[in-house]
PDB file of N, CA and C in Angstrom:
ATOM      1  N   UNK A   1     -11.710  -6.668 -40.103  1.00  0.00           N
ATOM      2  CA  UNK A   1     -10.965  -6.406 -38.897  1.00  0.00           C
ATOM      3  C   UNK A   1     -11.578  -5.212 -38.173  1.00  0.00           C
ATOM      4  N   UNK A   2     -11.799  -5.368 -36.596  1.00  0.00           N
ATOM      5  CA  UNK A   2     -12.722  -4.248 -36.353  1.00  0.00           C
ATOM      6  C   UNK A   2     -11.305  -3.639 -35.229  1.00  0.00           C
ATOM      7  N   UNK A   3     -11.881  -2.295 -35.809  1.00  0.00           N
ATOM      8  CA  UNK A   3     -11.085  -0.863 -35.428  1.00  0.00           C
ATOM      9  C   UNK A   3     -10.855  -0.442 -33.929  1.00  0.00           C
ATOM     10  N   UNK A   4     -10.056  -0.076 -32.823  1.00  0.00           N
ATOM     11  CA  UNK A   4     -10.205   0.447 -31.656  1.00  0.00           C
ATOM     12  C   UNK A   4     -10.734   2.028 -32.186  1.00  0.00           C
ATOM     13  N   UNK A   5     -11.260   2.575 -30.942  1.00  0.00           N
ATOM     14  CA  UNK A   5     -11.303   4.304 -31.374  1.00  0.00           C
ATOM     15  C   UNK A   5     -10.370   5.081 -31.490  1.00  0.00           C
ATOM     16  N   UNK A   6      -9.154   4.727 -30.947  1.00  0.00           N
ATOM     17  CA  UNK A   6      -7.988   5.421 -31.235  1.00  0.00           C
ATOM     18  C   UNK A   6      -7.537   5.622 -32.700  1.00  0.00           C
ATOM     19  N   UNK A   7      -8.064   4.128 -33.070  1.00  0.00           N
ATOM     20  CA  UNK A   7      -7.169   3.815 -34.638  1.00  0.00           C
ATOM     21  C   UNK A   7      -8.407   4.736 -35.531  1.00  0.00           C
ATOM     22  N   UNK A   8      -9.680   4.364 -34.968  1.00  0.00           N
ATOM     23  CA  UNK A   8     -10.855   5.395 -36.067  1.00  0.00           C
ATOM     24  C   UNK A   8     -10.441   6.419 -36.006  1.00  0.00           C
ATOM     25  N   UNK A   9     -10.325   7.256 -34.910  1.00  0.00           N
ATOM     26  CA  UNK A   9      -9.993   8.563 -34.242  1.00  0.00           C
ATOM     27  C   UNK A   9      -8.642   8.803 -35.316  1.00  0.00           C
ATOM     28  N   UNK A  10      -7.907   8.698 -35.646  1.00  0.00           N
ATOM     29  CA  UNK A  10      -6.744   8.310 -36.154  1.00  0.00           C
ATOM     30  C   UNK A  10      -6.771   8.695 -37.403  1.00  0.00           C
ATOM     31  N   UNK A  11      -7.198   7.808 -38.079  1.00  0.00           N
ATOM     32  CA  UNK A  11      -7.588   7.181 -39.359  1.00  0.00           C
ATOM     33  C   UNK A  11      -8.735   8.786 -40.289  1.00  0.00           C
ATOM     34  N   UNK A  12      -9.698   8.903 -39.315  1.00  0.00           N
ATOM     35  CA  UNK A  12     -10.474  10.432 -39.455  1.00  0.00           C
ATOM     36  C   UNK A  12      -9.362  11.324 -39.531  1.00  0.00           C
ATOM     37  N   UNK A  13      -8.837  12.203 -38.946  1.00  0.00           N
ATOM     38  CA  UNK A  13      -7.497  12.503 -38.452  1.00  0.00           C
ATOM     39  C   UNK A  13      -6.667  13.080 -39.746  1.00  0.00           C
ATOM     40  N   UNK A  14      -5.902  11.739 -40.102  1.00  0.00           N
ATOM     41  CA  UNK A  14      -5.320  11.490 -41.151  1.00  0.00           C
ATOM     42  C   UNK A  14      -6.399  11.867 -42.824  1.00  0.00           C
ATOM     43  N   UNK A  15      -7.453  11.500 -43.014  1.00  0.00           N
ATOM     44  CA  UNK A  15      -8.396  11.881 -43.534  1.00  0.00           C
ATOM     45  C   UNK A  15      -9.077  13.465 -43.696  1.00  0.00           C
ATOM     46  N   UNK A  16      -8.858  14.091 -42.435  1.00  0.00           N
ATOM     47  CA  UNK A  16      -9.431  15.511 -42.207  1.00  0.00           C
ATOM     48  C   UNK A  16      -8.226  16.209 -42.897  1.00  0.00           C
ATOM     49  N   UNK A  17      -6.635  15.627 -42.749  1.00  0.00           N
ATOM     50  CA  UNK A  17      -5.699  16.725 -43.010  1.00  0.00           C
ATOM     51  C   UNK A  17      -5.285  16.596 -44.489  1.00  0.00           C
ATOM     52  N   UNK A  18      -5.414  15.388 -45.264  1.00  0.00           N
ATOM     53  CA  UNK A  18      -5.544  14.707 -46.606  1.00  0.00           C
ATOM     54  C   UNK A  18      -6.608  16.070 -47.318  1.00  0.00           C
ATOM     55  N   UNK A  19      -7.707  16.179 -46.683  1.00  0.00           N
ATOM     56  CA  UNK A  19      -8.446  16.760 -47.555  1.00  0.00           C
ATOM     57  C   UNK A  19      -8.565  18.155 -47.599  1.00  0.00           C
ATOM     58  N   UNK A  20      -7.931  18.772 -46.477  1.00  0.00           N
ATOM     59  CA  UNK A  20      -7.245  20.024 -46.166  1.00  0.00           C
ATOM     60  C   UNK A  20      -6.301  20.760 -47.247  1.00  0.00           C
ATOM     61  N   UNK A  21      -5.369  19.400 -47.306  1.00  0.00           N
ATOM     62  CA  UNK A  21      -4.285  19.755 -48.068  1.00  0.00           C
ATOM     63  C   UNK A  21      -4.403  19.671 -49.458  1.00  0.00           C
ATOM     64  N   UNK A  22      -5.753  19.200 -49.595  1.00  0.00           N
ATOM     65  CA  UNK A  22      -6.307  19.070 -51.387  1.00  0.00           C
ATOM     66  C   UNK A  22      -6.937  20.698 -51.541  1.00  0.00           C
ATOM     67  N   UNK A  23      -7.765  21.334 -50.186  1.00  0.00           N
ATOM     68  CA  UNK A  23      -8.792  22.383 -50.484  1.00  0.00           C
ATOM     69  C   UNK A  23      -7.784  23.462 -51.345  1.00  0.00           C
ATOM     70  N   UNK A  24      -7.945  24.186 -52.475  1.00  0.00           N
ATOM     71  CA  UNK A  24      -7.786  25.207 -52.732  1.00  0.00           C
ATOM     72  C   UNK A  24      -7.774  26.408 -51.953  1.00  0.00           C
ATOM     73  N   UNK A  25      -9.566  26.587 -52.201  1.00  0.00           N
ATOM     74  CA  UNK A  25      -9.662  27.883 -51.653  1.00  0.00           C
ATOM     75  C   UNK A  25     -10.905  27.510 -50.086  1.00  0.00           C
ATOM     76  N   UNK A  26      -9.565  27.683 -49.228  1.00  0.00           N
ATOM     77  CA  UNK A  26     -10.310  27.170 -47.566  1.00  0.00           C
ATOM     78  C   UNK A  26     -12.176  27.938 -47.484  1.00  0.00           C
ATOM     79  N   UNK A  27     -11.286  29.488 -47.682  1.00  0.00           N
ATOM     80  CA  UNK A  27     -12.896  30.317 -47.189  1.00  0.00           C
ATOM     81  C   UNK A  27     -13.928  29.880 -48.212  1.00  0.00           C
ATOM     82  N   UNK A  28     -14.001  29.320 -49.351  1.00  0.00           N
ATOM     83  CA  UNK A  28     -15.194  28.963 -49.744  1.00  0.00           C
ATOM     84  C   UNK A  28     -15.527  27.566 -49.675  1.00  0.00           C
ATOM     85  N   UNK A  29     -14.742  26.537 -48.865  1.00  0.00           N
ATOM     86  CA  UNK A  29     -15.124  25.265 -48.566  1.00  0.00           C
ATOM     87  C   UNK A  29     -15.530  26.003 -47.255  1.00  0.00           C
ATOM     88  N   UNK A  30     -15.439  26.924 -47.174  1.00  0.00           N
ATOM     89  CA  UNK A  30     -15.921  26.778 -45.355  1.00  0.00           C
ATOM     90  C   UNK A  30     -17.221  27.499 -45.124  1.00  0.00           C
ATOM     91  N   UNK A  31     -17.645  28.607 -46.349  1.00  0.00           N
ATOM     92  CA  UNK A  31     -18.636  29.529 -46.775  1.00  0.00           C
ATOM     93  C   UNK A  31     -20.139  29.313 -46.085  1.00  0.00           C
ATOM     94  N   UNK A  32     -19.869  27.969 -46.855  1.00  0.00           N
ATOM     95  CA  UNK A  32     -21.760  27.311 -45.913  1.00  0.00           C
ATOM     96  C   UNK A  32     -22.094  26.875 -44.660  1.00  0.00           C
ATOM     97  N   UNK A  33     -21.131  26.815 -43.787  1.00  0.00           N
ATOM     98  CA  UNK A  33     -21.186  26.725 -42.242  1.00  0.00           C
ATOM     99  C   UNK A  33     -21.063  28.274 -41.725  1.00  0.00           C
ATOM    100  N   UNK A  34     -20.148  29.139 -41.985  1.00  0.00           N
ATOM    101  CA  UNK A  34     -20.617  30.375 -41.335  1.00  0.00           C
ATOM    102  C   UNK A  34     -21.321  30.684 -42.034  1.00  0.00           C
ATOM    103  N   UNK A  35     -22.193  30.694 -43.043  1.00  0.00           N
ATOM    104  CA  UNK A  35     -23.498  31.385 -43.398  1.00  0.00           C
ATOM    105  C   UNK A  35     -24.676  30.574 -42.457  1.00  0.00           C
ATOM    106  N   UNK A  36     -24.597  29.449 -42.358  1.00  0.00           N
ATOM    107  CA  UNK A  36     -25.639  28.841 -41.162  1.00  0.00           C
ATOM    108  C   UNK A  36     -25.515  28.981 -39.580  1.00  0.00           C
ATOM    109  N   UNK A  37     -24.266  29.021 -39.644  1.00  0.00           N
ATOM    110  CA  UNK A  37     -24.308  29.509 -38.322  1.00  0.00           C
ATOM    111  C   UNK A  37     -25.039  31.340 -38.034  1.00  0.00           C
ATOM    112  N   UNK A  38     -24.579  32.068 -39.068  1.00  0.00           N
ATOM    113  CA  UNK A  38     -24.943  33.559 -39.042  1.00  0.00           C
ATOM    114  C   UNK A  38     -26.599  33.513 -38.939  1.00  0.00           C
ATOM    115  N   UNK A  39     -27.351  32.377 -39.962  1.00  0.00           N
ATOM    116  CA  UNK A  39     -28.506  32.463 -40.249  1.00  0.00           C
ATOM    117  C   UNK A  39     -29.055  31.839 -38.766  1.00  0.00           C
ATOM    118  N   UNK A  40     -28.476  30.857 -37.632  1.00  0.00           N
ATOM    119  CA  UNK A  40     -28.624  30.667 -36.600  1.00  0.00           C
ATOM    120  C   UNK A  40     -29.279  31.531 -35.334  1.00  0.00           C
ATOM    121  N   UNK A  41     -27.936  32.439 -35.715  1.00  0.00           N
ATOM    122  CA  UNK A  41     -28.369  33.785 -34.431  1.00  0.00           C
ATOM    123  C   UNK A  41     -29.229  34.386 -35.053  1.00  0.00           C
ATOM    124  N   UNK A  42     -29.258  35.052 -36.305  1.00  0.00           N
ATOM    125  CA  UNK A  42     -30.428  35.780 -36.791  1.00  0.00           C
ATOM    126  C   UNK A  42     -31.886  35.372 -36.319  1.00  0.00           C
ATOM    127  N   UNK A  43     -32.252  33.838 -36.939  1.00  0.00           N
ATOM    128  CA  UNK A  43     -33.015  33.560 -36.281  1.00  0.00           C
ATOM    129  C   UNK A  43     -33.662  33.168 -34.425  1.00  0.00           C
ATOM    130  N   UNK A  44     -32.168  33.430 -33.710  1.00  0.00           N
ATOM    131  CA  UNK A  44     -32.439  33.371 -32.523  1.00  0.00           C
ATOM    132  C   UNK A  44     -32.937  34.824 -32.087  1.00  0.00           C
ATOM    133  N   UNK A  45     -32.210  36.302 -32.942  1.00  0.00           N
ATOM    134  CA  UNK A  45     -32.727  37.317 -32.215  1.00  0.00           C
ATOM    135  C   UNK A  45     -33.818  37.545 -33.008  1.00  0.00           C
ATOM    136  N   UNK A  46     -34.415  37.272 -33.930  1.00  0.00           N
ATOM    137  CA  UNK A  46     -35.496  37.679 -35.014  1.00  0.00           C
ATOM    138  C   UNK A  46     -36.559  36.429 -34.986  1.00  0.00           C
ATOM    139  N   UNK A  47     -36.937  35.522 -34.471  1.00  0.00           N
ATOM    140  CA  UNK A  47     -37.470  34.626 -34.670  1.00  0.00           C
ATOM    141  C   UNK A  47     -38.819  35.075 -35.853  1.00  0.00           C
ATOM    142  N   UNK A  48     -39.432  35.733 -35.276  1.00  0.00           N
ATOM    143  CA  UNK A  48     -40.584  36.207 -35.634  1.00  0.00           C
ATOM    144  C   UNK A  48     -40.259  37.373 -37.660  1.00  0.00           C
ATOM    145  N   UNK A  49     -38.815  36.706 -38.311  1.00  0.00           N
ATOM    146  CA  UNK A  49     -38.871  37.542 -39.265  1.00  0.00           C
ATOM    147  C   UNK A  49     -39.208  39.287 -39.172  1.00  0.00           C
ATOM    148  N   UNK A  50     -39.180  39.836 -38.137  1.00  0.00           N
ATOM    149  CA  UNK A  50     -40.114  41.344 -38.216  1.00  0.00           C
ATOM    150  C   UNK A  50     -38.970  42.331 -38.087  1.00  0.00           C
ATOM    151  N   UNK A  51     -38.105  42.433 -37.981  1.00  0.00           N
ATOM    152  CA  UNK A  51     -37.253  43.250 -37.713  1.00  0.00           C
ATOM    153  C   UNK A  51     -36.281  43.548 -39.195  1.00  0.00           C
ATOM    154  N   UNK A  52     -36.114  45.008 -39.576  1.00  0.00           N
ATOM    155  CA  UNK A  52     -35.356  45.548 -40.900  1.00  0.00           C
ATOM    156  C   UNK A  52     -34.225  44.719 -40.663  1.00  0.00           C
ATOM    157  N   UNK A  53     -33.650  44.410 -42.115  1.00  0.00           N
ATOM    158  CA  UNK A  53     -32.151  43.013 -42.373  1.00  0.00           C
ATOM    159  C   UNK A  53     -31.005  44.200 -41.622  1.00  0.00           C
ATOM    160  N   UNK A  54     -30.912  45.089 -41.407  1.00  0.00           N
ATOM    161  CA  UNK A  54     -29.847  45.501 -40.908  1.00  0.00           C
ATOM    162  C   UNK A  54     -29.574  45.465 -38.995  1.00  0.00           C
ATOM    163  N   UNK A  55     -30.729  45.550 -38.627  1.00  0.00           N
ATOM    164  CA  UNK A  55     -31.449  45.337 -37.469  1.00  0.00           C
ATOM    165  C   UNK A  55     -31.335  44.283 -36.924  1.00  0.00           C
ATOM    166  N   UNK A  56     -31.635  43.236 -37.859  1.00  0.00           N
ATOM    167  CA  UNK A  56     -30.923  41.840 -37.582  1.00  0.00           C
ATOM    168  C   UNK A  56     -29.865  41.583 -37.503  1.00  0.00           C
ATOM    169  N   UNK A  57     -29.085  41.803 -38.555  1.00  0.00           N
ATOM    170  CA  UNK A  57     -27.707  42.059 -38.888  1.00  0.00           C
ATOM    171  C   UNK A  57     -27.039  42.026 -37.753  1.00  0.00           C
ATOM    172  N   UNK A  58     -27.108  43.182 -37.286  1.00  0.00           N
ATOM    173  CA  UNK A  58     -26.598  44.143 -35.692  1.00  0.00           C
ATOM    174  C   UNK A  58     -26.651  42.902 -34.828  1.00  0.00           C
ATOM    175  N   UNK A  59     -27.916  42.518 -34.680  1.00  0.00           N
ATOM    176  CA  UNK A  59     -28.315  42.328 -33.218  1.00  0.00           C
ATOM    177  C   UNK A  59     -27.233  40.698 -33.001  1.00  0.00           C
ATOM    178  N   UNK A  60     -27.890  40.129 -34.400  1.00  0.00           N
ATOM    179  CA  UNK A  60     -26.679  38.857 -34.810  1.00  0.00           C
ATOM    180  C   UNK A  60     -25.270  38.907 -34.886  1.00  0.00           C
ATOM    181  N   UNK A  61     -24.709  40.130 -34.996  1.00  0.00           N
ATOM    182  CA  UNK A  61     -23.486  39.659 -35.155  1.00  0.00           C
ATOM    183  C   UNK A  61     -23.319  40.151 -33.184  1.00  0.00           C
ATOM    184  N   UNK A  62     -23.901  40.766 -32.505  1.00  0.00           N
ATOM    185  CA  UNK A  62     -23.906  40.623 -31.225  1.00  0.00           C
ATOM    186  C   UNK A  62     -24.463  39.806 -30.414  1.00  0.00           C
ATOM    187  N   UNK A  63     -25.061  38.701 -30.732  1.00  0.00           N
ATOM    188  CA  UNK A  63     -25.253  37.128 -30.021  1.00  0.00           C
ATOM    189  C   UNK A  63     -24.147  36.433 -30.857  1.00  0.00           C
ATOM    190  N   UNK A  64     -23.636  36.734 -31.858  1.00  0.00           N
ATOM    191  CA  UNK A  64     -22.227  35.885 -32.534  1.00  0.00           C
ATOM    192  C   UNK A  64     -21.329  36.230 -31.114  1.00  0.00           C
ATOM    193  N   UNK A  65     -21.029  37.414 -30.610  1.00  0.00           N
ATOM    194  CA  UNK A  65     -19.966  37.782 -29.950  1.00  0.00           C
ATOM    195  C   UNK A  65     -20.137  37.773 -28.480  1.00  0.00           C
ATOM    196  N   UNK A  66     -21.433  37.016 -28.099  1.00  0.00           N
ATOM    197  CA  UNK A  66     -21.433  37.057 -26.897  1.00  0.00           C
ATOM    198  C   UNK A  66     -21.782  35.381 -26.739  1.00  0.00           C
ATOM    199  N   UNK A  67     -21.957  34.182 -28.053  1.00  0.00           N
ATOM    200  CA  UNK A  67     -21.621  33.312 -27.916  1.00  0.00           C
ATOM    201  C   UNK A  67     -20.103  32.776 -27.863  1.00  0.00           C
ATOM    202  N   UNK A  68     -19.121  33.458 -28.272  1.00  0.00           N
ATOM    203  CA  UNK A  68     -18.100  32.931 -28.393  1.00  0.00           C
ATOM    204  C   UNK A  68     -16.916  33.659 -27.381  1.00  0.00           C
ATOM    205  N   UNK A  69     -17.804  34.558 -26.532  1.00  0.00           N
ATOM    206  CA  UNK A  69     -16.909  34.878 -25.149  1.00  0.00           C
ATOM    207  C   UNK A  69     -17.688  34.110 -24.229  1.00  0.00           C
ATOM    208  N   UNK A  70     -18.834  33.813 -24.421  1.00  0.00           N
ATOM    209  CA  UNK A  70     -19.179  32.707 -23.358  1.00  0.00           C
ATOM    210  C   UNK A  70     -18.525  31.993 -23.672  1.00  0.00           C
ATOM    211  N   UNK A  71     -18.141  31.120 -24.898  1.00  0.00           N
ATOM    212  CA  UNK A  71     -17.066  29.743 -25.007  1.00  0.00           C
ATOM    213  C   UNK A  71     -15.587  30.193 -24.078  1.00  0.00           C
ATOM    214  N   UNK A  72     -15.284  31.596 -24.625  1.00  0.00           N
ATOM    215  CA  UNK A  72     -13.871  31.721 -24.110  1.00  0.00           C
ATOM    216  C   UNK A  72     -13.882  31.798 -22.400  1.00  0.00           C
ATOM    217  N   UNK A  73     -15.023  32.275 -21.735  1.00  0.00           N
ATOM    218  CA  UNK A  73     -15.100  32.508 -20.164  1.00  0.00           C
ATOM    219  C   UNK A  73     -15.052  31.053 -19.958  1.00  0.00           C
ATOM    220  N   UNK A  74     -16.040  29.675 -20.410  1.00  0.00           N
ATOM    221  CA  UNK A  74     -15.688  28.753 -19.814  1.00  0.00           C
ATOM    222  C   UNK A  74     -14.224  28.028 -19.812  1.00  0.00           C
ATOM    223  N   UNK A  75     -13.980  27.955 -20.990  1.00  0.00           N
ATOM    224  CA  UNK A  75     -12.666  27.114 -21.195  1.00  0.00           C
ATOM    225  C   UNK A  75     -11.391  28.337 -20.063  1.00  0.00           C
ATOM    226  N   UNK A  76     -11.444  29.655 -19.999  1.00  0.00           N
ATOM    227  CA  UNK A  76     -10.768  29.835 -18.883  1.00  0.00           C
ATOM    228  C   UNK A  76     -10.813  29.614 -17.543  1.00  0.00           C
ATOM    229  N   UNK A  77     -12.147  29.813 -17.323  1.00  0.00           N
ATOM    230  CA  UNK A  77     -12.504  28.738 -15.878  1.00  0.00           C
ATOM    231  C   UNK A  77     -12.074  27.169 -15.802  1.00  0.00           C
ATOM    232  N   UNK A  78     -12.317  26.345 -17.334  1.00  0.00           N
ATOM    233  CA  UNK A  78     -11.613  25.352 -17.098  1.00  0.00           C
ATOM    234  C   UNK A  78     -10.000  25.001 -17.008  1.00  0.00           C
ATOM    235  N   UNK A  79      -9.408  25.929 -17.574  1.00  0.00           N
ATOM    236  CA  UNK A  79      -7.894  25.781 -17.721  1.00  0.00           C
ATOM    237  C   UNK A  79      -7.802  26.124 -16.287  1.00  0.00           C
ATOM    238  N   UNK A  80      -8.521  27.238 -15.245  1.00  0.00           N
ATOM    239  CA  UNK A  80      -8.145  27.732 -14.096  1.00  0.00           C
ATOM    240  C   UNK A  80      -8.499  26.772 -12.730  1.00  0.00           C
ATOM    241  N   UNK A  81      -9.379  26.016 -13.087  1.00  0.00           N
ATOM    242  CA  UNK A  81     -10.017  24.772 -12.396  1.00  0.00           C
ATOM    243  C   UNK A  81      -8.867  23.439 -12.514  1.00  0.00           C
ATOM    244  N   UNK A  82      -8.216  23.049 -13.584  1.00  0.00           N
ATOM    245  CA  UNK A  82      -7.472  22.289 -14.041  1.00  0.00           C
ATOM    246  C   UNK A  82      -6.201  22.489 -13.268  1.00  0.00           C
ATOM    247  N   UNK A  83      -5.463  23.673 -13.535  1.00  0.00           N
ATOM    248  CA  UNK A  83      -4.434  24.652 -12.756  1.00  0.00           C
ATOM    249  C   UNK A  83      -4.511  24.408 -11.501  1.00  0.00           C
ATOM    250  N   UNK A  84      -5.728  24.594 -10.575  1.00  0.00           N
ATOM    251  CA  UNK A  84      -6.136  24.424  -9.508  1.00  0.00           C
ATOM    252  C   UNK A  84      -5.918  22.739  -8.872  1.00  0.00           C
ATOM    253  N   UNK A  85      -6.124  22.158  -9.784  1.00  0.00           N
ATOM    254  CA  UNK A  85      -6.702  20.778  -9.138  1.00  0.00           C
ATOM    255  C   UNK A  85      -4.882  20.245  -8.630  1.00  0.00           C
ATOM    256  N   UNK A  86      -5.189  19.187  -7.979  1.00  0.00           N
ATOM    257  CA  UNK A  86      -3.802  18.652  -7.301  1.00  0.00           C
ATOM    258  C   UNK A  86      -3.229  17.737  -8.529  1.00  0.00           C
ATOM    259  N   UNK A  87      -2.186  17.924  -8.776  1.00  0.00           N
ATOM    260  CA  UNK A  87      -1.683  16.784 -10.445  1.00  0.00           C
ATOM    261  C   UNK A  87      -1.213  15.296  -9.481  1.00  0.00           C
ATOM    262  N   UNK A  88      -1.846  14.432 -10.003  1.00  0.00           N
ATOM    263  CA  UNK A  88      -1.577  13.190  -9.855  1.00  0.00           C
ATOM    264  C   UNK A  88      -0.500  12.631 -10.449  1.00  0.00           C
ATOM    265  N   UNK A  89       0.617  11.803  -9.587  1.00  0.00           N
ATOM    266  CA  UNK A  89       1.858  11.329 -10.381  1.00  0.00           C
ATOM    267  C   UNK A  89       1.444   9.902 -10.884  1.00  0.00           C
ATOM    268  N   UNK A  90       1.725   9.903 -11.951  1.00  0.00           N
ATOM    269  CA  UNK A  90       1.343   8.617 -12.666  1.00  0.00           C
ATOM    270  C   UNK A  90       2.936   8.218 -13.098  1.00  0.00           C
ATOM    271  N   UNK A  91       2.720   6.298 -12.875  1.00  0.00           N
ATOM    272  CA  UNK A  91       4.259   5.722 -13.254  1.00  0.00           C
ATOM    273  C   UNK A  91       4.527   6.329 -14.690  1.00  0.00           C
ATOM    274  N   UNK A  92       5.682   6.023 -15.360  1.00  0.00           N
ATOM    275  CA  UNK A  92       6.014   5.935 -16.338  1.00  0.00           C
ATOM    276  C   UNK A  92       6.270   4.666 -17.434  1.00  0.00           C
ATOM    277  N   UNK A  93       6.323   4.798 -18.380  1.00  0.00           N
ATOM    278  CA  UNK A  93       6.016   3.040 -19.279  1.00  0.00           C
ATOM    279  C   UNK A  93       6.840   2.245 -18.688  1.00  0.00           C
ATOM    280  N   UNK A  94       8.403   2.676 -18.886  1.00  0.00           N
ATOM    281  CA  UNK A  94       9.085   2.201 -18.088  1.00  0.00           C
ATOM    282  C   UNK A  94       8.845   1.265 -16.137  1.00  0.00           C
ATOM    283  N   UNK A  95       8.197   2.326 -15.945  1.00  0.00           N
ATOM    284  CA  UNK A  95       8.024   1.623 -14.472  1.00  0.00           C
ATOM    285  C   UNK A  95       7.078   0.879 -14.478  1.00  0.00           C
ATOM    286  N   UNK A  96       6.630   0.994 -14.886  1.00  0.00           N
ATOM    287  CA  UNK A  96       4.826   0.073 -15.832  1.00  0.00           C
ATOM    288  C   UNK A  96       5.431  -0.980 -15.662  1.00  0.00           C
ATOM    289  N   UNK A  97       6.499  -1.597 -16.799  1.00  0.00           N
ATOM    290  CA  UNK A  97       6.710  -2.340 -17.713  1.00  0.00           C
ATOM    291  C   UNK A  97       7.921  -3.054 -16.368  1.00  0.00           C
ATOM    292  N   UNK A  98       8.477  -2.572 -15.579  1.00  0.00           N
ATOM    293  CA  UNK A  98       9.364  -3.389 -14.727  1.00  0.00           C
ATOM    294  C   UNK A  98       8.331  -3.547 -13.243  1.00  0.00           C
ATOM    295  N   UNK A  99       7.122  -3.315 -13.246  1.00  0.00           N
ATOM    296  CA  UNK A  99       6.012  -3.475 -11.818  1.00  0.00           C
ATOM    297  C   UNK A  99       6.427  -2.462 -11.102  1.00  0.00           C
ATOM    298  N   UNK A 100       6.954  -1.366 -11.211  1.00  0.00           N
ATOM    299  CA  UNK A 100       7.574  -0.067  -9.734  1.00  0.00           C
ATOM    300  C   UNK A 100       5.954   0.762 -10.250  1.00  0.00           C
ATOM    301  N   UNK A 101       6.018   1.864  -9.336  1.00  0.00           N
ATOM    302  CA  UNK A 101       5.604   2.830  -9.541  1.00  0.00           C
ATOM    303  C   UNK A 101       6.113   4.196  -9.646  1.00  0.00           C
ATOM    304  N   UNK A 102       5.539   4.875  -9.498  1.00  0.00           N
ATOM    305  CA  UNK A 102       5.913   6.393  -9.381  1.00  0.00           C
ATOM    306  C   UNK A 102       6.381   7.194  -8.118  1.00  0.00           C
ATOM    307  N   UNK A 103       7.765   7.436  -8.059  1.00  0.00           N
ATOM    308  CA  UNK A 103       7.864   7.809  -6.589  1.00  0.00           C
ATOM    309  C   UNK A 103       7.089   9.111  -6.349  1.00  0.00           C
TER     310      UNK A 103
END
């Protein structure tokens, strides 16, 4: 029987929070993604290996913090863009379901 994406979408979902609720200890299921991500920026400000590990350190955990206020500046421009835009009235199931629309 083949799946809509809602029901995959779904089904993952249900699956992601199943295995959540099995993890013990979260911060060390989660350990090896922020260590790659850390090893990420390092290598973005150090490419070239040449710089003392503390030096790196620094400079990485300050492209950590200026990647994730760039995330936060866009998503407020988008919530403020969104805010902005004109809201469209859409019927309701109900009116759907008897042919009206939305006054």
């Amino acid at each position: 029987m083949s799946r809509t994406t809602t029901e995959r979408a779904l089904i993952a979902r249900l699956a992601a929070h199943e295995s959540w609720a099995k993890t013990a200890d979260r911060s060390a299921r989660t350990a090896p993604a922020r260590a790659a991500l850390l090893s990420k920026f390092e290598r973005e400000v150090d490419p070239g290996g040449v710089l003392p590990p503390a030096e790196r350190a620094l400079r990485a955990e300050h492209a950590r913090k200026a990647h994730f206020s760039r995330l936060a500046l866009r998503s407020a421009q988008a919530r403020r863009a969104r805010a902005a835009a004109p809201r469209r009235v859409t019927a309701t199931a109900d009116q759907r379901r008897a042919g009206g629309t939305a006054a």
